[in-house]
PDB file of N, CA and C in Angstrom:
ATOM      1  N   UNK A   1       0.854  -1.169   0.000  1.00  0.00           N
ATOM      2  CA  UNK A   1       0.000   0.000   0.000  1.00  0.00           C
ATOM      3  C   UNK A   1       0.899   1.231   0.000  1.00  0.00           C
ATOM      4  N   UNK A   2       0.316   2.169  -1.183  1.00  0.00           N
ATOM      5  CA  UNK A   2       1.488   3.560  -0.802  1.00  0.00           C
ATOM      6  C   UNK A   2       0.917   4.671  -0.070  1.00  0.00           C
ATOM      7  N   UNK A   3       1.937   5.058   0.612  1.00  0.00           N
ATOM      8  CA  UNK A   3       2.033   6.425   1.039  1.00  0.00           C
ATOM      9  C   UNK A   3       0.678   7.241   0.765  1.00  0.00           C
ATOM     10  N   UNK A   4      -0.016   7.762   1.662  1.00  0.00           N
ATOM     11  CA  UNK A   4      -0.683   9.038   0.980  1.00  0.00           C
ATOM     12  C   UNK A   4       0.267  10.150   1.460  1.00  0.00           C
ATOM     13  N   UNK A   5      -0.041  11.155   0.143  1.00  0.00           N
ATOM     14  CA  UNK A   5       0.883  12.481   0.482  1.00  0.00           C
ATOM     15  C   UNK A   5      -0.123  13.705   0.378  1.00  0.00           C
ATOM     16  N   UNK A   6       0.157  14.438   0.803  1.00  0.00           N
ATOM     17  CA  UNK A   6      -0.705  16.140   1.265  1.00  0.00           C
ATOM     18  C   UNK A   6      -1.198  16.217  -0.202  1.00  0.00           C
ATOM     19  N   UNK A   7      -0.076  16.215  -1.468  1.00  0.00           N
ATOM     20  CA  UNK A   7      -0.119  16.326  -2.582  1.00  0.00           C
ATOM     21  C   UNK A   7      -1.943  15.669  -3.033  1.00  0.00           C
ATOM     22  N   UNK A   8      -1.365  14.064  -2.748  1.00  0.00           N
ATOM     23  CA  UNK A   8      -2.519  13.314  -3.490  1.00  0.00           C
ATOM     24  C   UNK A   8      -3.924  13.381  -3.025  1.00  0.00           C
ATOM     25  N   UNK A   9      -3.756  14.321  -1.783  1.00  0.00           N
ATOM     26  CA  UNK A   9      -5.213  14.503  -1.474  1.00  0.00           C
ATOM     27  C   UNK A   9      -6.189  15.794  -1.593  1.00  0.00           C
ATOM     28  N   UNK A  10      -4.810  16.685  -2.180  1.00  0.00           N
ATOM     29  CA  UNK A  10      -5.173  17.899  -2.590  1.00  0.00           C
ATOM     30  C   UNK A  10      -6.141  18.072  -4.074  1.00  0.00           C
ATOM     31  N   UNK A  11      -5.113  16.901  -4.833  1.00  0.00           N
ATOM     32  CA  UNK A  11      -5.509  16.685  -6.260  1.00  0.00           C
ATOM     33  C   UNK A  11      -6.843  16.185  -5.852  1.00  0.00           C
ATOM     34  N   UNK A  12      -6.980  15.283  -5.441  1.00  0.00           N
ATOM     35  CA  UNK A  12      -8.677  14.956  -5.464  1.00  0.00           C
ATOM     36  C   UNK A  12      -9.102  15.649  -5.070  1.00  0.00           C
ATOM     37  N   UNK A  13      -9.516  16.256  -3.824  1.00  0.00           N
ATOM     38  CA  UNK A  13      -9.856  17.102  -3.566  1.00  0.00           C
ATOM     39  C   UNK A  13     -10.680  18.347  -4.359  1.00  0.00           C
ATOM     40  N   UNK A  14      -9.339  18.575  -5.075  1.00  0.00           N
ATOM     41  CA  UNK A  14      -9.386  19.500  -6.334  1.00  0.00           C
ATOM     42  C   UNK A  14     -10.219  19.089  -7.591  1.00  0.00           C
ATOM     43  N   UNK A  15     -10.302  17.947  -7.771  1.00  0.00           N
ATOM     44  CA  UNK A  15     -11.405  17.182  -8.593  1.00  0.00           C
ATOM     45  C   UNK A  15     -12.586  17.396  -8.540  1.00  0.00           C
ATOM     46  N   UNK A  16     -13.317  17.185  -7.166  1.00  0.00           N
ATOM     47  CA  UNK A  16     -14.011  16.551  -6.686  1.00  0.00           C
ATOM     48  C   UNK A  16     -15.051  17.861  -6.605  1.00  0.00           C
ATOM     49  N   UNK A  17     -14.281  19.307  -6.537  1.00  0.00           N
ATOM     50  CA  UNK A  17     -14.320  21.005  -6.209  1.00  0.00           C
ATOM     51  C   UNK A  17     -14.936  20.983  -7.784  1.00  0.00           C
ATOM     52  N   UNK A  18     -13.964  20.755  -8.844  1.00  0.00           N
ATOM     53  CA  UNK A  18     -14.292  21.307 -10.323  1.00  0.00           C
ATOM     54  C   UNK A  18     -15.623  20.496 -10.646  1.00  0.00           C
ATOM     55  N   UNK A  19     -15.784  19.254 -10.101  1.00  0.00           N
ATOM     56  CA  UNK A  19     -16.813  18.308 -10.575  1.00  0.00           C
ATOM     57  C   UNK A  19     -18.462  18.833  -9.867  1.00  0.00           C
ATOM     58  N   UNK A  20     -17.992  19.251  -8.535  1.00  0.00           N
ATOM     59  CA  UNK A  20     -19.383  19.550  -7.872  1.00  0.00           C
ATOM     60  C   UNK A  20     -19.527  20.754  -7.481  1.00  0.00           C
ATOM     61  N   UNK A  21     -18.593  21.903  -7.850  1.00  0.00           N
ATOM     62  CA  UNK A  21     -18.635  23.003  -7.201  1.00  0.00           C
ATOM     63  C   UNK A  21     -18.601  23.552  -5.624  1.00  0.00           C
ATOM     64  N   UNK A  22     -18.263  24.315  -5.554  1.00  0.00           N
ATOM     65  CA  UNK A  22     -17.839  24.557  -3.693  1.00  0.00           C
ATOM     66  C   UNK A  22     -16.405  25.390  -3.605  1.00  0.00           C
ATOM     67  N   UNK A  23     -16.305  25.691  -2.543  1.00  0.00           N
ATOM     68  CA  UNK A  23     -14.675  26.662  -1.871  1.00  0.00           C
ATOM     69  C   UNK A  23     -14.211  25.456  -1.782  1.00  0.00           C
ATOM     70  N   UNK A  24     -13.066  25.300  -2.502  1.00  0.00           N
ATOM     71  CA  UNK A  24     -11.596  24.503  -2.091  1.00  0.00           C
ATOM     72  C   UNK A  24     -10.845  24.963  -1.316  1.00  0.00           C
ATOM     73  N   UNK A  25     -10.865  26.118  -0.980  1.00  0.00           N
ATOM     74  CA  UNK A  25     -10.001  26.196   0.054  1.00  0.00           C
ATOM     75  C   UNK A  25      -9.602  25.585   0.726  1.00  0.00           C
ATOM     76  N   UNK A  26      -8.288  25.412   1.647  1.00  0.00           N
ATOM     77  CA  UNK A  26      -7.897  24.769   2.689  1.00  0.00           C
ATOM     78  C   UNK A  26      -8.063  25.253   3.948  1.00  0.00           C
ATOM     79  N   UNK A  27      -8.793  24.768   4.785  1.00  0.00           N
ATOM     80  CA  UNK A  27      -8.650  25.543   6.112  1.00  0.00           C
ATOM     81  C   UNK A  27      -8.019  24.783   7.229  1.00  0.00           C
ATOM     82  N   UNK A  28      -7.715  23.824   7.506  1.00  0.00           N
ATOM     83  CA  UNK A  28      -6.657  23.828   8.438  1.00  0.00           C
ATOM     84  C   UNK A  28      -5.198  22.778   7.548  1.00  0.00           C
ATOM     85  N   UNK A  29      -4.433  23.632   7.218  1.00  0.00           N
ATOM     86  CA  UNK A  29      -2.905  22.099   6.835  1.00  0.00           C
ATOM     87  C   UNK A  29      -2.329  21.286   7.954  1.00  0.00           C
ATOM     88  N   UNK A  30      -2.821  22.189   9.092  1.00  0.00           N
ATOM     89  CA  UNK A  30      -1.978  21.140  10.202  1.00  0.00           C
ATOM     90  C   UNK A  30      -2.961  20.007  10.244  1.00  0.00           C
ATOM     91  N   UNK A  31      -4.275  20.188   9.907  1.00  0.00           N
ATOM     92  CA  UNK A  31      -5.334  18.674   9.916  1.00  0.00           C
ATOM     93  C   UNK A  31      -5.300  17.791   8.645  1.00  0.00           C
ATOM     94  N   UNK A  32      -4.758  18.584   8.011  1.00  0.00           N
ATOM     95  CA  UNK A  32      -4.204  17.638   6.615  1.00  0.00           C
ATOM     96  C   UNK A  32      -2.958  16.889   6.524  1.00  0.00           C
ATOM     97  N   UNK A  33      -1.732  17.450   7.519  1.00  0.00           N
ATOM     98  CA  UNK A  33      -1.268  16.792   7.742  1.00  0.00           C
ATOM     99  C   UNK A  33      -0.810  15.992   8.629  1.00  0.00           C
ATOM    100  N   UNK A  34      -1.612  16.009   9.604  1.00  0.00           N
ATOM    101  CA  UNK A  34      -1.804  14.706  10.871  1.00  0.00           C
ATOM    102  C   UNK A  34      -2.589  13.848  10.128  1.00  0.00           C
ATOM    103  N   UNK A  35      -3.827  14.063   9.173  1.00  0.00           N
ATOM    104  CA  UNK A  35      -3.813  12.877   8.361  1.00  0.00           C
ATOM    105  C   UNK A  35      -3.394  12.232   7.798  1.00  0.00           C
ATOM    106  N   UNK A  36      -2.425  12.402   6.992  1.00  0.00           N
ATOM    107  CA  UNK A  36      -1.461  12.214   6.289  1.00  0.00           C
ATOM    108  C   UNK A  36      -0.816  11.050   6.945  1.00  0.00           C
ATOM    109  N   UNK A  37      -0.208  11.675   8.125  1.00  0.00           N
ATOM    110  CA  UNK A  37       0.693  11.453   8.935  1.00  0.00           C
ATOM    111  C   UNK A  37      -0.230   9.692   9.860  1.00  0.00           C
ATOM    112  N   UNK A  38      -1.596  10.093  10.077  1.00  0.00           N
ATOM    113  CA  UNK A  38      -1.612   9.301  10.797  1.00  0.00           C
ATOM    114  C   UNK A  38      -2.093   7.787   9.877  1.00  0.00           C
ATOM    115  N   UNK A  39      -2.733   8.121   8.638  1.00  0.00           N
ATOM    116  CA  UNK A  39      -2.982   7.363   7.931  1.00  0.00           C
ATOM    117  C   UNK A  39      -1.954   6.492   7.344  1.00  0.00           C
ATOM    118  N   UNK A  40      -0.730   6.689   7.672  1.00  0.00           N
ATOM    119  CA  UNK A  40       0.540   6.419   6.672  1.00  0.00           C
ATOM    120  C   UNK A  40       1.130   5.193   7.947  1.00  0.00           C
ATOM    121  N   UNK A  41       0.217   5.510   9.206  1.00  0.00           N
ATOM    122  CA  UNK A  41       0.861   4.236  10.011  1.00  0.00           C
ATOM    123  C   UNK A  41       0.311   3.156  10.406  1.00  0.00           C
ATOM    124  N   UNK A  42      -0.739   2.884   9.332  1.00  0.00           N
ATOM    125  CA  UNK A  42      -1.514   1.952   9.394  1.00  0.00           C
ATOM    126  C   UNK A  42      -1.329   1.338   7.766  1.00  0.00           C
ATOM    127  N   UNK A  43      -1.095  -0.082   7.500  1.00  0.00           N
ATOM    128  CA  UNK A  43      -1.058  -0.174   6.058  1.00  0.00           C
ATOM    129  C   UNK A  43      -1.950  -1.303   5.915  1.00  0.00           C
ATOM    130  N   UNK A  44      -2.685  -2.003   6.697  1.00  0.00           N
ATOM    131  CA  UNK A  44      -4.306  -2.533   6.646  1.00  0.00           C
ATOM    132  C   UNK A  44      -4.898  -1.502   6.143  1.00  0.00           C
ATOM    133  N   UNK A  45      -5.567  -2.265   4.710  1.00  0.00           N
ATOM    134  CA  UNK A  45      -6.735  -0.615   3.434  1.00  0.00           C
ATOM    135  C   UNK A  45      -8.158  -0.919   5.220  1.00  0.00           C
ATOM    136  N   UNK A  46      -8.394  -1.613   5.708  1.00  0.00           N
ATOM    137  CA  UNK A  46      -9.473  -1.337   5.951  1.00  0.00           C
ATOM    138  C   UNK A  46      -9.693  -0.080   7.662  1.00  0.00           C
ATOM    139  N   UNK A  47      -8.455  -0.507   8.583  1.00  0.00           N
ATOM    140  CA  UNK A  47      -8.440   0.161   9.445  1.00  0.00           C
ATOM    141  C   UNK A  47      -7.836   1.835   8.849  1.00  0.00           C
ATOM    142  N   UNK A  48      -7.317   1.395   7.673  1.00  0.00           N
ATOM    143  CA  UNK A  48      -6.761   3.231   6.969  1.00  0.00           C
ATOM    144  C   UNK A  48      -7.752   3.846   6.231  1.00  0.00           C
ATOM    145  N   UNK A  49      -8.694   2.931   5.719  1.00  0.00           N
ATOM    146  CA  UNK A  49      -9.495   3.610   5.263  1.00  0.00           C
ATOM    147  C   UNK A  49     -10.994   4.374   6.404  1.00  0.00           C
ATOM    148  N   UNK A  50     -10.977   3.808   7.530  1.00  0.00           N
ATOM    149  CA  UNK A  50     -11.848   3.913   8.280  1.00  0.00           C
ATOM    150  C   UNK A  50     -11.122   5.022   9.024  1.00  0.00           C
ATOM    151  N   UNK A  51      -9.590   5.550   9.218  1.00  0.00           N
ATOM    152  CA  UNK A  51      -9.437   6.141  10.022  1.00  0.00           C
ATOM    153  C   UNK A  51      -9.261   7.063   9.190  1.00  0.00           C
ATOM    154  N   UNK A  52      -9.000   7.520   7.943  1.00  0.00           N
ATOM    155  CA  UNK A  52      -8.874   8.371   6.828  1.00  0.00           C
ATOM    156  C   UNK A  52     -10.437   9.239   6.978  1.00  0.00           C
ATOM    157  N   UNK A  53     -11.341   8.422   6.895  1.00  0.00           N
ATOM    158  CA  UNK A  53     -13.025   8.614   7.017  1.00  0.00           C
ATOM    159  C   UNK A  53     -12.758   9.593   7.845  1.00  0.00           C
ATOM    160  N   UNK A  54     -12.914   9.060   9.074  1.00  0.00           N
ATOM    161  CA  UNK A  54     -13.141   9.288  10.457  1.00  0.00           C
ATOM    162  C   UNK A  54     -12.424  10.883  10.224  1.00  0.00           C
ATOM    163  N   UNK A  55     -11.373  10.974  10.440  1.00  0.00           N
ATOM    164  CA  UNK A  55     -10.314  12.158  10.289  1.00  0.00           C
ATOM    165  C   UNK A  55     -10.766  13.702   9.709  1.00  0.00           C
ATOM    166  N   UNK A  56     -10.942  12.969   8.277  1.00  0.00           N
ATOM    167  CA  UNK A  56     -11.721  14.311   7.087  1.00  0.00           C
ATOM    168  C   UNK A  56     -12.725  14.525   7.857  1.00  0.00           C
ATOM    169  N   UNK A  57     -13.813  13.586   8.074  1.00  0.00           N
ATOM    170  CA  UNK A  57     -15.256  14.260   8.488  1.00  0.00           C
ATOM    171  C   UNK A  57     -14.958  14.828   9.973  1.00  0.00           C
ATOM    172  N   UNK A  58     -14.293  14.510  11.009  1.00  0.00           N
ATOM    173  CA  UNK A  58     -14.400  15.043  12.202  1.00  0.00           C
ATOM    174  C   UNK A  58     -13.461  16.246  12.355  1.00  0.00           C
ATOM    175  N   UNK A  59     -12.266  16.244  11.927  1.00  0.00           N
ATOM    176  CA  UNK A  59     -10.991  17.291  11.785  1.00  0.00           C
ATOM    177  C   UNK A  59     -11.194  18.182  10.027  1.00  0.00           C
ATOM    178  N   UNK A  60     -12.168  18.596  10.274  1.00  0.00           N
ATOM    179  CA  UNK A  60     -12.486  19.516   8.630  1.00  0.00           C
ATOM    180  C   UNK A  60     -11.036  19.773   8.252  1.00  0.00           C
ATOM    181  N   UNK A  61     -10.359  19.522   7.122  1.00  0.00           N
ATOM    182  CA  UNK A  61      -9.444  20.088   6.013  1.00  0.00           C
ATOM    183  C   UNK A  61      -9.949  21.087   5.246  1.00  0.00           C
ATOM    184  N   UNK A  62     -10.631  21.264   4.500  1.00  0.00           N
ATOM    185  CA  UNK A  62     -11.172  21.862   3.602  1.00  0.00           C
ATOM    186  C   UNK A  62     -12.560  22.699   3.948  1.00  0.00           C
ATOM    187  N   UNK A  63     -13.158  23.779   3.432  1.00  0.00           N
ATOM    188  CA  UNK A  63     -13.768  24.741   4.223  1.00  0.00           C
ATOM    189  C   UNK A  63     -14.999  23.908   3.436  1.00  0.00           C
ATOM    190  N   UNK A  64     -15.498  23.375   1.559  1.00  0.00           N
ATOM    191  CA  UNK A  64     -16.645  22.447   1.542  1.00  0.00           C
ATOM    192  C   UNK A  64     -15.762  20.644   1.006  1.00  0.00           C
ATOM    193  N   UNK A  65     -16.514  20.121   0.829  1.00  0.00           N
ATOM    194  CA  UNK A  65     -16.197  18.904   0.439  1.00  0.00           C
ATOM    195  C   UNK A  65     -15.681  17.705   1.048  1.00  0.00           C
ATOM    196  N   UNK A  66     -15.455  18.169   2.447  1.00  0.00           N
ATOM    197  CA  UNK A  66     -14.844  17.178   3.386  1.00  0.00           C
ATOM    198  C   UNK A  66     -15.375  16.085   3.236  1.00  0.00           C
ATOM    199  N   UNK A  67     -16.100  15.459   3.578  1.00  0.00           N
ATOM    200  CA  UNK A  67     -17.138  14.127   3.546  1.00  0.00           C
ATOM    201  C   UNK A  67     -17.197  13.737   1.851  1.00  0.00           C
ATOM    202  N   UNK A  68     -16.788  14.485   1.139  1.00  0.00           N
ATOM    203  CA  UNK A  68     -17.557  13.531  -0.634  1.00  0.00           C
ATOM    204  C   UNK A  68     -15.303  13.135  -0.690  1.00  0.00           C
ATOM    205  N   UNK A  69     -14.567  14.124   0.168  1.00  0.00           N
ATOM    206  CA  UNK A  69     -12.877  13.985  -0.626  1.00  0.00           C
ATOM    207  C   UNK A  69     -12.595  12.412   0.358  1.00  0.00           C
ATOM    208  N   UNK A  70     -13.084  12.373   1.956  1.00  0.00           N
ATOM    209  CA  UNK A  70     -13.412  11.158   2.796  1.00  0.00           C
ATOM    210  C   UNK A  70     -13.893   9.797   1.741  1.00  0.00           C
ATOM    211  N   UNK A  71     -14.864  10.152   1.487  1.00  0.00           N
ATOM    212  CA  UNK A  71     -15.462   8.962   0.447  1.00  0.00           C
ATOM    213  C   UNK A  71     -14.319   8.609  -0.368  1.00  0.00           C
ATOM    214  N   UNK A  72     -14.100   9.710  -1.319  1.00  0.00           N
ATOM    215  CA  UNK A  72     -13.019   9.296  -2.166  1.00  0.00           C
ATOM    216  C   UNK A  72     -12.067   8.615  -1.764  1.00  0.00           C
ATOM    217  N   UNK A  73     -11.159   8.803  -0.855  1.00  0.00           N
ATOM    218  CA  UNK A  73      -9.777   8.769  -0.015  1.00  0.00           C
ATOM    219  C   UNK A  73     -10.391   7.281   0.203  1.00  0.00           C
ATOM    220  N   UNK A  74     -11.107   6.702   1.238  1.00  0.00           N
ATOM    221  CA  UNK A  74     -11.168   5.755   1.685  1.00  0.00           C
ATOM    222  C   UNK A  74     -11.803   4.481   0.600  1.00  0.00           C
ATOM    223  N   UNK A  75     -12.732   4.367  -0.758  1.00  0.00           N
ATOM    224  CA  UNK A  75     -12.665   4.193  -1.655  1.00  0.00           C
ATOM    225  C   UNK A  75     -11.196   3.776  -2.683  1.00  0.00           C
ATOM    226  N   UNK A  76     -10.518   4.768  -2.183  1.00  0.00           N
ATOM    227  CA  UNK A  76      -9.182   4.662  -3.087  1.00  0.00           C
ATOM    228  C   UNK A  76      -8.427   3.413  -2.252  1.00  0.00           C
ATOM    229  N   UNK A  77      -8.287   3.611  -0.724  1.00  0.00           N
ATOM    230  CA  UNK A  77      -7.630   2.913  -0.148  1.00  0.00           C
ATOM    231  C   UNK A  77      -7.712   1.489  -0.544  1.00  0.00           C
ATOM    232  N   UNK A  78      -9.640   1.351   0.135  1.00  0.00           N
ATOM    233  CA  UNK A  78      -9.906   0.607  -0.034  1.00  0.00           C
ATOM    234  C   UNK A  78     -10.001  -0.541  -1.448  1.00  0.00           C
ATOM    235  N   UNK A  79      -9.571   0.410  -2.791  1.00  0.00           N
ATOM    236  CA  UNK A  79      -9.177  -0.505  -3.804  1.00  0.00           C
ATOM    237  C   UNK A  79      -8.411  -0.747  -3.843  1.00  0.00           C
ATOM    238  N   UNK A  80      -7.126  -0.002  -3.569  1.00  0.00           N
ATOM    239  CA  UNK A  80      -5.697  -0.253  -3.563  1.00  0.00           C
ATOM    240  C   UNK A  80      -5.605  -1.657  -2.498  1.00  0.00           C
ATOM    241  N   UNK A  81      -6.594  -1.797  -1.741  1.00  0.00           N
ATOM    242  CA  UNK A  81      -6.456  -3.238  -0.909  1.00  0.00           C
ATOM    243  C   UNK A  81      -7.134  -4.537  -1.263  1.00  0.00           C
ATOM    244  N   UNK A  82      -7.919  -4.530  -2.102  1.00  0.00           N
ATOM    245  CA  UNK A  82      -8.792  -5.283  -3.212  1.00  0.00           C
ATOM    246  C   UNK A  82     -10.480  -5.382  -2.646  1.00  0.00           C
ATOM    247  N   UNK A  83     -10.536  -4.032  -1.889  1.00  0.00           N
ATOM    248  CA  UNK A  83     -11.750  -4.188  -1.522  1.00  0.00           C
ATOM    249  C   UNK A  83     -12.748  -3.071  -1.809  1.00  0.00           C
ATOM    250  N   UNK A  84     -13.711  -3.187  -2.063  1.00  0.00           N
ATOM    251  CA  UNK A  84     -14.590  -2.195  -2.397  1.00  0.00           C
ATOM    252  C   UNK A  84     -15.379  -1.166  -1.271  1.00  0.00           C
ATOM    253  N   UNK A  85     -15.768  -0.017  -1.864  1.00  0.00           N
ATOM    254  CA  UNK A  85     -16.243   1.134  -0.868  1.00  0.00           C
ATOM    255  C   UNK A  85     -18.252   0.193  -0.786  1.00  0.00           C
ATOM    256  N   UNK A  86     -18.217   0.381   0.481  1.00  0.00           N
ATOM    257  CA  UNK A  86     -19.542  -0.634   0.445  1.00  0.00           C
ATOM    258  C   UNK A  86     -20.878   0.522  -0.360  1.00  0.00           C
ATOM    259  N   UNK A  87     -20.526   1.959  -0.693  1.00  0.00           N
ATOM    260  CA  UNK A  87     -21.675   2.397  -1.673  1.00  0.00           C
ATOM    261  C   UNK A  87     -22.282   3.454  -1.164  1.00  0.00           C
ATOM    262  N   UNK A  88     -23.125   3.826  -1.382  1.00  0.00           N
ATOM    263  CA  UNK A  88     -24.272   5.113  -1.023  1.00  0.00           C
ATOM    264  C   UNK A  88     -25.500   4.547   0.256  1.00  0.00           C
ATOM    265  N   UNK A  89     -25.090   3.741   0.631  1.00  0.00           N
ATOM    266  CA  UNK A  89     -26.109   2.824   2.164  1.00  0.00           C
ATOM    267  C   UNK A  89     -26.814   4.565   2.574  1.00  0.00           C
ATOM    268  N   UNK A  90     -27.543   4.456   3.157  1.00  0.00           N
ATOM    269  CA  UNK A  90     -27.644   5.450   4.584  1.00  0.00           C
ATOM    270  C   UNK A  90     -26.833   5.520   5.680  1.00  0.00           C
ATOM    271  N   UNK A  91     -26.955   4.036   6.211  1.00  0.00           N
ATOM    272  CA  UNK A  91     -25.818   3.395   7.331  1.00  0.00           C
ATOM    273  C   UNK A  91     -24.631   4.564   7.069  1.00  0.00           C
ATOM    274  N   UNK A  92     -23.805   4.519   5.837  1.00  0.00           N
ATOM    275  CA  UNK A  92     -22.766   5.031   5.639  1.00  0.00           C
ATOM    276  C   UNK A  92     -22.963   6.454   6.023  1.00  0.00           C
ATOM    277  N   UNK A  93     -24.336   7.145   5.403  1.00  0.00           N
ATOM    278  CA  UNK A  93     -24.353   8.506   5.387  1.00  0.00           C
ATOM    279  C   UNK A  93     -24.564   8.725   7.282  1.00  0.00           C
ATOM    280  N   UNK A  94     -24.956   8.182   7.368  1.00  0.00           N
ATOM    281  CA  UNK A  94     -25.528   8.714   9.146  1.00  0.00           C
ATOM    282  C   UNK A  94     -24.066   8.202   9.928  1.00  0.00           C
ATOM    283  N   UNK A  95     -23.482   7.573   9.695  1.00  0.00           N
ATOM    284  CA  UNK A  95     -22.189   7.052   9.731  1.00  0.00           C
ATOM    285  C   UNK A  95     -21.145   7.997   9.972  1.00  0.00           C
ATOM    286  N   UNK A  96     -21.099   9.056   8.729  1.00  0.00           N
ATOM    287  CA  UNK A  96     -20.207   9.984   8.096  1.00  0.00           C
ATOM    288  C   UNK A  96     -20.969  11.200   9.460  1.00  0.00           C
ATOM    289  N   UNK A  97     -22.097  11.345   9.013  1.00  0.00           N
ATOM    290  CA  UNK A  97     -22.662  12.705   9.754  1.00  0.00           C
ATOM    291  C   UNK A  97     -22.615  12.146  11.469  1.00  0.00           C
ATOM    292  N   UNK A  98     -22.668  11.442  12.098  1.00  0.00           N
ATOM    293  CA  UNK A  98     -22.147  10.877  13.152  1.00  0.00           C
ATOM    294  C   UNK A  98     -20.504  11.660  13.702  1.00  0.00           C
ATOM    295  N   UNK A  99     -20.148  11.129  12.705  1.00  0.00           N
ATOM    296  CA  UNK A  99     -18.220  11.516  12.892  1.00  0.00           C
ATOM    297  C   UNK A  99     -18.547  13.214  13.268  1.00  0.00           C
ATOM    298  N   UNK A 100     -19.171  13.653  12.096  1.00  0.00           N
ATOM    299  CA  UNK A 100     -18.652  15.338  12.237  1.00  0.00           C
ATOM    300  C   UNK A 100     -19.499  15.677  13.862  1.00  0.00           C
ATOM    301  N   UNK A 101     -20.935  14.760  14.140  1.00  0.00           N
ATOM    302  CA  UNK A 101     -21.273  15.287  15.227  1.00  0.00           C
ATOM    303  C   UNK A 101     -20.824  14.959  16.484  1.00  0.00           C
ATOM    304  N   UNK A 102     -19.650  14.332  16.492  1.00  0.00           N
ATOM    305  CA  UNK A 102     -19.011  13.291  17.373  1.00  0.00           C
ATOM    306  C   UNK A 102     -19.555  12.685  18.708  1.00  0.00           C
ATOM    307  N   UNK A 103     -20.586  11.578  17.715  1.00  0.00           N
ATOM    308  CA  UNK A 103     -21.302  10.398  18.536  1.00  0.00           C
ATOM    309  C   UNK A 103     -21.294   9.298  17.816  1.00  0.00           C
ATOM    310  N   UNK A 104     -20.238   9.259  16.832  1.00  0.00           N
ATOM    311  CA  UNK A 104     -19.496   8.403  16.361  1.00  0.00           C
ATOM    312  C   UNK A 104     -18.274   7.783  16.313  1.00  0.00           C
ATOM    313  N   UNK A 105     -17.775   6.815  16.741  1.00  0.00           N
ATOM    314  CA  UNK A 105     -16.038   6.087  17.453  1.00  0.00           C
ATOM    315  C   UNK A 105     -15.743   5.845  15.533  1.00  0.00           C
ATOM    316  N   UNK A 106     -14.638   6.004  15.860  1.00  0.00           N
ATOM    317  CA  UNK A 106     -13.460   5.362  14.563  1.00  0.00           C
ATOM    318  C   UNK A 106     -13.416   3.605  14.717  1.00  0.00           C
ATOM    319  N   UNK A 107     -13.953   3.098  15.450  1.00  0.00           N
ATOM    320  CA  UNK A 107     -14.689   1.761  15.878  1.00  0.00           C
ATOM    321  C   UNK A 107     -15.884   1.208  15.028  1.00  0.00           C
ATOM    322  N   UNK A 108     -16.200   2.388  15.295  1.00  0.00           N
ATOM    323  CA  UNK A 108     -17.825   2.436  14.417  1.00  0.00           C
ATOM    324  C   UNK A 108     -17.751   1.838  12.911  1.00  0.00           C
ATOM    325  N   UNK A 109     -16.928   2.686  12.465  1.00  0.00           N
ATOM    326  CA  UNK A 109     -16.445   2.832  10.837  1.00  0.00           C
ATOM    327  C   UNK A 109     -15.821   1.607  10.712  1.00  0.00           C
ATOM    328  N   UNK A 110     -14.834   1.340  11.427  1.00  0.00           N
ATOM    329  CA  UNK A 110     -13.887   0.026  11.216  1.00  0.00           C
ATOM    330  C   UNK A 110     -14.796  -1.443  10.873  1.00  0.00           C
ATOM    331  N   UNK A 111     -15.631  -1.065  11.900  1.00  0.00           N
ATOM    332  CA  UNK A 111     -16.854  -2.727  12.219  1.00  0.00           C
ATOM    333  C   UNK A 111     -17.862  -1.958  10.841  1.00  0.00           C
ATOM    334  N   UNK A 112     -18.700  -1.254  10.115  1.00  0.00           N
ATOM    335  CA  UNK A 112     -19.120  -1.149   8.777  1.00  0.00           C
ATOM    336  C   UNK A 112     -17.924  -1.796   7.897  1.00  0.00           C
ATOM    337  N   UNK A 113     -16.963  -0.873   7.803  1.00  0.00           N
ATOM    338  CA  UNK A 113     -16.830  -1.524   6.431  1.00  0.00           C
ATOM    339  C   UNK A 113     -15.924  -2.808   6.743  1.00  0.00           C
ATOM    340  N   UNK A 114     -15.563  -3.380   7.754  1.00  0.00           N
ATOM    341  CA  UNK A 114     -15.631  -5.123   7.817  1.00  0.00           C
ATOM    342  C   UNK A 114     -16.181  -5.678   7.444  1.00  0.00           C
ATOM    343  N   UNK A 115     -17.771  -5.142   7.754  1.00  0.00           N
ATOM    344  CA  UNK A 115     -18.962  -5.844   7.524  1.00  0.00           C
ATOM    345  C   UNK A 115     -19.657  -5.680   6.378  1.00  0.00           C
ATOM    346  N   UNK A 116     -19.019  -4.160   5.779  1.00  0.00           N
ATOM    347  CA  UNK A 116     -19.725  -4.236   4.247  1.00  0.00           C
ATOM    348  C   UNK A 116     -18.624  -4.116   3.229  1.00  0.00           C
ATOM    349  N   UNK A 117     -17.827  -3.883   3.466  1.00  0.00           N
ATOM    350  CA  UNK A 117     -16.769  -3.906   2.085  1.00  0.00           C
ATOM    351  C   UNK A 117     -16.483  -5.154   1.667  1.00  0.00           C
ATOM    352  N   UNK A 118     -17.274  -4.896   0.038  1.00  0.00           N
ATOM    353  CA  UNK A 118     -16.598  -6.128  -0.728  1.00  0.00           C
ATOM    354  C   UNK A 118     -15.100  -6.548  -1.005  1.00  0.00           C
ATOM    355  N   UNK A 119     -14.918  -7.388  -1.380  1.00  0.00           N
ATOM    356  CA  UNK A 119     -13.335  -7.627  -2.377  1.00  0.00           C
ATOM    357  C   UNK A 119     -13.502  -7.395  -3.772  1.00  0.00           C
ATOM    358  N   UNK A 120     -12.647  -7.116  -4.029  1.00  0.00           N
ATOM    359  CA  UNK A 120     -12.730  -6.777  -5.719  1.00  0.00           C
ATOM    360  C   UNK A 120     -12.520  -7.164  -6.919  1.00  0.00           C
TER     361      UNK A 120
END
């Protein structure tokens, strides 16, 4: 599994801005890069992709898009590990909005996509 870098999450990010519209801005780099940082010490796609989740939606990076660049990020991981993003559920969405309202554990996320991520 490689590295994520500040870089590769900017670019999506930046995608994701031209595709759906919104402020790209960055608003915090020090939360972009403790993600970075913390995601890079885990190389299981499923506990990195759950803590990648967790991270974006609760520690905002970006002033819109946090939660759709999350999807992405953990999606990516999760292929790069041969497993699939379990989809558009609700579960997932109340899941995600959970994190930002924090009455959601990084536990939470880990036991979903155990339980729903395919292989690929």
């Amino acid at each position: 599994m490689h590295d994520l870098t500040v870089e590769e999450i900017l670019v999506i990010h930046a995608g994701i801005m031209a595709r759906d519209g919104g402020d790209a801005r960055v608003l915090s780099e020090g939360n972009l890069h403790q993600l970075v940082f913390q995601a890079n010490l885990v190389q299981d796609p499923l506990p990195r992709a759950a803590a990648t989740l967790y991270s974006l939606c609760a520690y905002k990076v970006f002033r819109d898009g946090n939660k759709r660049t999350a999807r992405a990020l953990a999606e990516m991981i999760l292929s790069e590990g041969g497993h699939t993003f379990p989809g558009n559920d609700s579960h997932c969405f109340a899941l995600m909005q959970g994190i930002m309202d924090f009455t959601v554990e990084i536990e939470e996320i880990e036991e979903y996509l155990l339980n729903k991520a395919g292989t690929g």
